[in-house]
Protein backbone atom coordinates (compact mmCIF):
# COMPACT_ATOMS: atom_id res chain seq x y z
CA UNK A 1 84.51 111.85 94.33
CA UNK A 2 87.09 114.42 94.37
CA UNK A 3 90.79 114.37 96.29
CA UNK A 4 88.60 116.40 99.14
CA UNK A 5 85.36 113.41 99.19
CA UNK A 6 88.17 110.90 99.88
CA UNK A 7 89.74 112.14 103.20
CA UNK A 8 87.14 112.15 106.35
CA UNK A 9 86.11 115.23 108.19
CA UNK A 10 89.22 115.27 110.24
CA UNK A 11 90.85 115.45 106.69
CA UNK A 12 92.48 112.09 107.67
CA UNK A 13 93.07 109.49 103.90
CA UNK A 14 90.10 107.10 103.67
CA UNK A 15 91.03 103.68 103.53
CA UNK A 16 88.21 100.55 102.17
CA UNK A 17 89.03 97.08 103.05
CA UNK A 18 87.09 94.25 101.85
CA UNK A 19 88.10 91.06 103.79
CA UNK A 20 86.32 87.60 104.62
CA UNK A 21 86.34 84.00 103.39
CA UNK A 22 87.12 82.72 100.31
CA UNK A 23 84.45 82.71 97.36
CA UNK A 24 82.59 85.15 99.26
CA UNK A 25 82.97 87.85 96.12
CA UNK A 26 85.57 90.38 97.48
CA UNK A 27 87.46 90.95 93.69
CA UNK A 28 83.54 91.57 92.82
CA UNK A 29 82.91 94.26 95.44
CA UNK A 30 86.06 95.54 95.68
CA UNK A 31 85.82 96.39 91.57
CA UNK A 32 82.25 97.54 91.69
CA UNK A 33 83.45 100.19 94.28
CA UNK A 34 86.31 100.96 92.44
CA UNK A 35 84.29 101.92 89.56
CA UNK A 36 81.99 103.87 91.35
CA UNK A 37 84.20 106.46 93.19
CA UNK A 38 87.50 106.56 91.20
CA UNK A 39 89.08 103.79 93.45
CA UNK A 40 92.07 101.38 93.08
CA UNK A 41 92.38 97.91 94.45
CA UNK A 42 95.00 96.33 96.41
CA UNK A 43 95.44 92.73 96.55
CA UNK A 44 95.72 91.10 99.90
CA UNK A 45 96.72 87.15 99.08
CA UNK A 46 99.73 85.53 99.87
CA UNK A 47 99.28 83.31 96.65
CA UNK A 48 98.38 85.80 94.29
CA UNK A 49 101.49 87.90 94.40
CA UNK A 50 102.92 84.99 92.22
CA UNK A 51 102.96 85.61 88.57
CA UNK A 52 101.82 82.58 87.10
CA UNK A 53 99.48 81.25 89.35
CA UNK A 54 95.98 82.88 88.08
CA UNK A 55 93.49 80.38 87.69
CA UNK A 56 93.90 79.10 91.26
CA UNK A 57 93.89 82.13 92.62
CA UNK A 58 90.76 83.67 90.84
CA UNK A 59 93.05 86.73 89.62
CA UNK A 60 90.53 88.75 87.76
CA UNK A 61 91.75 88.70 84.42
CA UNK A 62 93.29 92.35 82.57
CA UNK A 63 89.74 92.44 80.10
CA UNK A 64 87.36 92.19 83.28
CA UNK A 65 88.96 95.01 85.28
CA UNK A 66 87.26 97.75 84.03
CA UNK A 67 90.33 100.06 83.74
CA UNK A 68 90.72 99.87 87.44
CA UNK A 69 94.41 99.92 88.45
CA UNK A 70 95.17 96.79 90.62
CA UNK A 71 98.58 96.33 92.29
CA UNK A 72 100.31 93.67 94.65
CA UNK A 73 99.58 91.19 91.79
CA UNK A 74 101.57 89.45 89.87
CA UNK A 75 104.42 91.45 91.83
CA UNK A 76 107.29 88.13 92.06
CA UNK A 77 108.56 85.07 90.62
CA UNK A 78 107.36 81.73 92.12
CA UNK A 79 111.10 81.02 93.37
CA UNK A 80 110.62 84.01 95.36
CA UNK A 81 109.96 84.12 99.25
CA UNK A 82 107.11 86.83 99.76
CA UNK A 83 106.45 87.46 103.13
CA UNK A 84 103.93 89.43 105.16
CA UNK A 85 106.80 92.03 106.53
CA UNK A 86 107.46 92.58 102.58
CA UNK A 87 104.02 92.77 101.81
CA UNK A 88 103.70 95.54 105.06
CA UNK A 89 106.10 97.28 103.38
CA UNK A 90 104.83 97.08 99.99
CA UNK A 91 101.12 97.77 100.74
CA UNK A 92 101.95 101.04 102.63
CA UNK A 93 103.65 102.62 99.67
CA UNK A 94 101.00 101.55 97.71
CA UNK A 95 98.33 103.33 100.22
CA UNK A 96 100.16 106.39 100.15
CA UNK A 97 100.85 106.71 96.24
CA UNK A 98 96.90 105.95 95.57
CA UNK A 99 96.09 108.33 98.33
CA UNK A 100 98.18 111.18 96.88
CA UNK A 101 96.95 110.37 93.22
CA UNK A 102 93.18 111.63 94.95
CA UNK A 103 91.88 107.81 94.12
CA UNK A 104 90.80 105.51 97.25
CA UNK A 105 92.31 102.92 97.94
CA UNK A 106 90.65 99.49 98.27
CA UNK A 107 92.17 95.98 99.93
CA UNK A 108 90.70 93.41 98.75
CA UNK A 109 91.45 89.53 100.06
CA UNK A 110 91.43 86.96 102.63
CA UNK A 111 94.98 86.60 103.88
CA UNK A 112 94.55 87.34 107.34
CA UNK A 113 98.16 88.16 108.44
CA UNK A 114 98.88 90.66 105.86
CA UNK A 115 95.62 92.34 106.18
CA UNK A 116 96.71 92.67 109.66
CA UNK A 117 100.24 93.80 108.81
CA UNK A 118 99.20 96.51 106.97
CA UNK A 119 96.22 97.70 109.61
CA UNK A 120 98.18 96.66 113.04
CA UNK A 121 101.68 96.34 112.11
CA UNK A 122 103.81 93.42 112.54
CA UNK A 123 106.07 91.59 114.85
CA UNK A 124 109.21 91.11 112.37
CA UNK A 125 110.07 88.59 116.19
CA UNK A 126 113.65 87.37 116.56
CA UNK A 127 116.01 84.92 114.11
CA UNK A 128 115.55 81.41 114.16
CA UNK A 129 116.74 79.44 116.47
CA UNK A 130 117.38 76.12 115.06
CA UNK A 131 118.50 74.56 117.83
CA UNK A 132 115.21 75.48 119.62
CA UNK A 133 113.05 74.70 116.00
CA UNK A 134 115.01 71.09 115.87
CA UNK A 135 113.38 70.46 119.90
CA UNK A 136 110.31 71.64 118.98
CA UNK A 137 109.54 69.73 114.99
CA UNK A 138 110.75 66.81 116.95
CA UNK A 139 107.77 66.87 119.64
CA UNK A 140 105.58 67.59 116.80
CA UNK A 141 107.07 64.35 115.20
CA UNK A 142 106.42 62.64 118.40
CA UNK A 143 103.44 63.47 119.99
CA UNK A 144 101.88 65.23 116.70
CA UNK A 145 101.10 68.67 115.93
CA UNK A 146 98.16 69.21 118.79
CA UNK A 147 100.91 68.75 121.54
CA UNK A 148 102.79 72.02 120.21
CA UNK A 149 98.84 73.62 120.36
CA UNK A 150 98.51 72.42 123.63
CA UNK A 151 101.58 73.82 125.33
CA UNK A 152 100.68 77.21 123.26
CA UNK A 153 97.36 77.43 124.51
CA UNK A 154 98.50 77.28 128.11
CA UNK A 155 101.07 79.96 127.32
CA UNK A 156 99.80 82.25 124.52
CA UNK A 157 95.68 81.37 124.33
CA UNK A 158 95.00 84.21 121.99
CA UNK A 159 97.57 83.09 119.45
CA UNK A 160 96.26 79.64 119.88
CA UNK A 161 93.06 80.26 118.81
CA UNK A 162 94.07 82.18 115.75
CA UNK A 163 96.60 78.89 114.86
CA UNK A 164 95.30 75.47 113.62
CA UNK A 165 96.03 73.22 115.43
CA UNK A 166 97.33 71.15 112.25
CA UNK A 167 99.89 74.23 111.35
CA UNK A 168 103.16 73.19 112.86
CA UNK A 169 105.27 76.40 111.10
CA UNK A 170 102.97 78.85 112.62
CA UNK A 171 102.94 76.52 116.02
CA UNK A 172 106.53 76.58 116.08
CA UNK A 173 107.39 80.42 115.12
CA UNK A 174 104.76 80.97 117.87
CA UNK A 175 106.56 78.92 120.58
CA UNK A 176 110.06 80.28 119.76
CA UNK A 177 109.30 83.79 119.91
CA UNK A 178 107.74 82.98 123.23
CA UNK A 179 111.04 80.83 124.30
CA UNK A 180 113.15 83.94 123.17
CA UNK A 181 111.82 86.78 123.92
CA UNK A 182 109.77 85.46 127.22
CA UNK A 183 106.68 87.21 125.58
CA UNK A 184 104.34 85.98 123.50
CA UNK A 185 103.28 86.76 119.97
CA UNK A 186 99.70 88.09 121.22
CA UNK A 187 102.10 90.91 123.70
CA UNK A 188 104.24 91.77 120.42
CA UNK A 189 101.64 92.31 118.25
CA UNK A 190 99.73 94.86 120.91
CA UNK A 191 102.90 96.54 120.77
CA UNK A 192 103.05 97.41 116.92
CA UNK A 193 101.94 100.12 114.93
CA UNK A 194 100.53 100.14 111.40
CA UNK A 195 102.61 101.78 109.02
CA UNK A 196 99.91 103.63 107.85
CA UNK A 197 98.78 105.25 110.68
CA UNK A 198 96.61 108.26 110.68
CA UNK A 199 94.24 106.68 107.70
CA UNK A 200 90.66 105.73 108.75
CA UNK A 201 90.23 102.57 107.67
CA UNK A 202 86.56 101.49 106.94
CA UNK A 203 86.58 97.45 106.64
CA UNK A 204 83.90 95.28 105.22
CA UNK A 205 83.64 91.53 105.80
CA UNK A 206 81.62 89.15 103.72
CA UNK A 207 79.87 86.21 105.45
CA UNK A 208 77.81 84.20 103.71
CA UNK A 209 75.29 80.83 105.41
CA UNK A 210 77.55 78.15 105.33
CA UNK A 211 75.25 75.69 102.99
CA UNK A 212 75.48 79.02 100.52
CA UNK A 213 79.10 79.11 100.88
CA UNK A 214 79.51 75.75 100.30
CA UNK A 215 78.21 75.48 97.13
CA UNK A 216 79.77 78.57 96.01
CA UNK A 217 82.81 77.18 96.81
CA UNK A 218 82.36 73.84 94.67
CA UNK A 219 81.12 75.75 91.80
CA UNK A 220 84.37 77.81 91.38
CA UNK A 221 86.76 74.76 92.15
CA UNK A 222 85.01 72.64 89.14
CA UNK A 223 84.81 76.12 86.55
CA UNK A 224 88.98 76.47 87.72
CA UNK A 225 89.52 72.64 86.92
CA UNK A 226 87.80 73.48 83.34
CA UNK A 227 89.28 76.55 82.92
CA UNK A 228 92.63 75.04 82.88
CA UNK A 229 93.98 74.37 86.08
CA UNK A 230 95.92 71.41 85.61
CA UNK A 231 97.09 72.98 82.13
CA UNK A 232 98.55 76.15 84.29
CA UNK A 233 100.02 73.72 86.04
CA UNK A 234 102.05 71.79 84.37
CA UNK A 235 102.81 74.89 82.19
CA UNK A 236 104.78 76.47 85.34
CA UNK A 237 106.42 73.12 85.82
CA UNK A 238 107.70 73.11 82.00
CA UNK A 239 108.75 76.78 82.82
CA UNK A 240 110.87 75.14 85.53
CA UNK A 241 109.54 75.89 88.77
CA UNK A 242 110.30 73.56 91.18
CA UNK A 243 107.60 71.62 92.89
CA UNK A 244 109.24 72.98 96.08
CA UNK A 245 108.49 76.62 95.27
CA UNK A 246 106.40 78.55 97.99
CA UNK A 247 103.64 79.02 96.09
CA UNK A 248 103.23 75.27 94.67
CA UNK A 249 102.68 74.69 99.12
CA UNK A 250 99.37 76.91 98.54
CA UNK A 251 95.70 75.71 98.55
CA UNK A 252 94.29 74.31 95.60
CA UNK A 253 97.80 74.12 93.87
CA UNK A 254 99.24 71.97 96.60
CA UNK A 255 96.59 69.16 95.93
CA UNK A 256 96.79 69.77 91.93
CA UNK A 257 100.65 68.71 92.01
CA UNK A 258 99.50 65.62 94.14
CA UNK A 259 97.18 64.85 91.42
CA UNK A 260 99.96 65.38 88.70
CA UNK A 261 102.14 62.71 91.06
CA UNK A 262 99.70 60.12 90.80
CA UNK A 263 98.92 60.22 94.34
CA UNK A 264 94.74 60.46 93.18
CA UNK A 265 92.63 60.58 90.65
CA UNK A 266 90.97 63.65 89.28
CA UNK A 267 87.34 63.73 90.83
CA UNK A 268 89.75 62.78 94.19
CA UNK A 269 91.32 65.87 93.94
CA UNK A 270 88.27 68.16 93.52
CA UNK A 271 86.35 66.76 95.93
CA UNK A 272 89.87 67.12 98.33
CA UNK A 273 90.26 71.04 96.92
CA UNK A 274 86.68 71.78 98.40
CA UNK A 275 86.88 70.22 101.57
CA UNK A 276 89.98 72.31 101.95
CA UNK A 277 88.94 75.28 100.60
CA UNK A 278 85.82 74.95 103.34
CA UNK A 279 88.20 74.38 105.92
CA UNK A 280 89.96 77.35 104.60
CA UNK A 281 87.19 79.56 104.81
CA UNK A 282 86.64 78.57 108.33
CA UNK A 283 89.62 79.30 108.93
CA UNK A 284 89.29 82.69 108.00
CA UNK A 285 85.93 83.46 109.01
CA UNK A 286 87.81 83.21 112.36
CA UNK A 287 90.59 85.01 112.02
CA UNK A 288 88.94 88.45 110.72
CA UNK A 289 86.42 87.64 113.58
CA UNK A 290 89.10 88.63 115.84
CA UNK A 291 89.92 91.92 114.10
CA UNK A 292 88.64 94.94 115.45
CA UNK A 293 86.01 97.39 113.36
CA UNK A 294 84.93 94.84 110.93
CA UNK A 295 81.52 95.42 109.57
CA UNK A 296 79.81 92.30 108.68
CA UNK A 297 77.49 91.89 105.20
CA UNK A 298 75.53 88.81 104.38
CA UNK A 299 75.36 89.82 100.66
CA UNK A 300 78.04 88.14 97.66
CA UNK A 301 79.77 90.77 96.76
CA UNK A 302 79.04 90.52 93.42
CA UNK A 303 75.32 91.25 94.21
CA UNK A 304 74.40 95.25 93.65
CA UNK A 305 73.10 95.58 96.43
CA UNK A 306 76.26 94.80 98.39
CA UNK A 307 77.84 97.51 96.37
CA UNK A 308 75.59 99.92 97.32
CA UNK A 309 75.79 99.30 100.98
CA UNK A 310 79.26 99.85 100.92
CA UNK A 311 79.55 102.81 99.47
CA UNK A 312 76.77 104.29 101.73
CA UNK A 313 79.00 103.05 104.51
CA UNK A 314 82.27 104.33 103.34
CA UNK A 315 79.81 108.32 102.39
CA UNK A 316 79.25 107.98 106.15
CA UNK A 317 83.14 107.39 107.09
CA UNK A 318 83.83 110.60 104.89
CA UNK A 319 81.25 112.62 106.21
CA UNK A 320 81.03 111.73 109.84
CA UNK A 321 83.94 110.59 110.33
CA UNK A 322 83.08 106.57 111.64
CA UNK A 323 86.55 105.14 110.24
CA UNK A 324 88.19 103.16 112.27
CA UNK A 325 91.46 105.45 112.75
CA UNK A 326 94.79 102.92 112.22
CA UNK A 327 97.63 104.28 115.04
């Protein structure tokens, strides 16, 4: 495709997001498209951005990537704090330097809130309060996690459906902004604006049967156990990051250092990785549920065929101009 194929018939930048659970094949699609059209892909997981951790991220490695540029990987150290206003930031530079090469650009990932920081903007909200954080871990102390999810629910019900009920920091942040501001988060974020407004934005979800996803989801925690995990592990510890590092608190590498502690044995902490990881994908199964214009494949993303119904999809954004236009 030329500079020309990639803007719509408004001459508005073309935009391809590939979002959905994990193990659902997104790095797959999102590199088969590439290919195809002259494309580039943009990662989209809060883990990821961490050099280092590869293996339990599913980072495709430098030989497999076809000579496809990929960027928001590998972008800080683990002491780092990445954050989704950063990544905002980051992504939309990114969007406009592929655009004005003439290649497409392509997110690709299942982080929810920076998908949505980069397509709907972001609340940045007020400081902390610590006084007000203090009151608030010490109900959760108290009365457990679910009281903080029931006072938000009765206050904020759209943000308390996107927030487990288990996640205290998001519960809290939540609750102060609402204490603070006397609006809550579901108000503020209306009130944003992407910082890439003025793309069309064509976004694909993958959703796969649950029993499917399941076992797609075992398979690739036992091939990341023998392809190293624990080894990549304790390498980043002998490198000196502290256990305490942001991206040690992660999925999959959160339960790997618990194994490393001697708090359970290995087959313990696979079996513990999956249920996670399917709780994680239910998680986020949900959360791009609630985001507007997603179109919804049951194919892996891997699978040609999936490849080919994107790109049909994204010749009928260009020509007829069905993005979904980011203001």
């Amino acid at each position: 495709m030329t500079r020309d194929r990639l803007r719509d018939r408004e001459g508005r930048p073309v935009l391809l997001a590939v979002v959905g659970p994990t193990a659902t094949g997104k790095s797959a699609l999102a590199l088969s498209i590439a290919a195809r059209v002259g494309g580039e892909v943009l990662g989209c997981d809060s883990t990821a951005v961490y050099r280092g951790f590869d293996i339990g991220t599913d980072k495709v490695p430098a030989g497999r990537q076809r000579g496809v540029p990929h960027h928001l990987i590998d972008i800080v150290e683990p002491v780092e704090v990445y954050s989704a206003a950063r990544y905002r930031r980051d992504a939309a530079r990114v969007v406009r330097e592929v655009t004005g090469r003439g290649r497409l650009p392509i997110v690709a990932g299942g982080t929810g809130l920076y998908y949505r920081a980069l397509t709907r903007g972001l609340f940045e909200g007020p400081g902390r309060d610590p006084g007000l954080r203090a009151r608030l871990e010490r109900v959760a102390r108290g009365r457990g996690a679910g009281a903080l999810h029931r006072l938000l629910a009765r206050h904020d019900p759209a943000s308390a459906r996107r927030i487990h009920p288990a996640d205290e920091k998001r519960l809290v942040r939540a609750l102060e902004v609402l204490r603070l501001t006397g609006r809550t988060l579901t108000d503020h974020f209306a009130a944003t604006r992407s910082p890439i407004a003025g793309h069309a934005v064509l976004t694909v979800g993958l959703r796969l049967p649950m029993e499917q996803l399941e076992a797609r989801i075992a398979d690739r925690v036992d091939r990341q156990l023998a392809g190293g995990l624990l080894d990549e592990v304790r390498g980043l510890l002998a490198r000196g990051v502290p256990e305490d590092a942001g991206p040690f608190g992660g999925l999959v590498y959160r339960q790997v250092l618990e194994h490393l502690r001697g708090e359970r044995d290995l087959r313990g902490t696979r079996d513990l990785v999956v249920r996670e990881n399917r709780r994680y994908a239910r998680r986020q199964l949900t959360w791009f549920k609630g985001e507007p214009g997603v179109h919804w494949m049951g194919t892996p993303g891997e699978h040609p065929a999936a490849c080919d119904a994107v790109a049909e999809r994204l010749d009928a954004a260009i020509r007829y101009g069905t993005g979904r236009v980011l203001s």
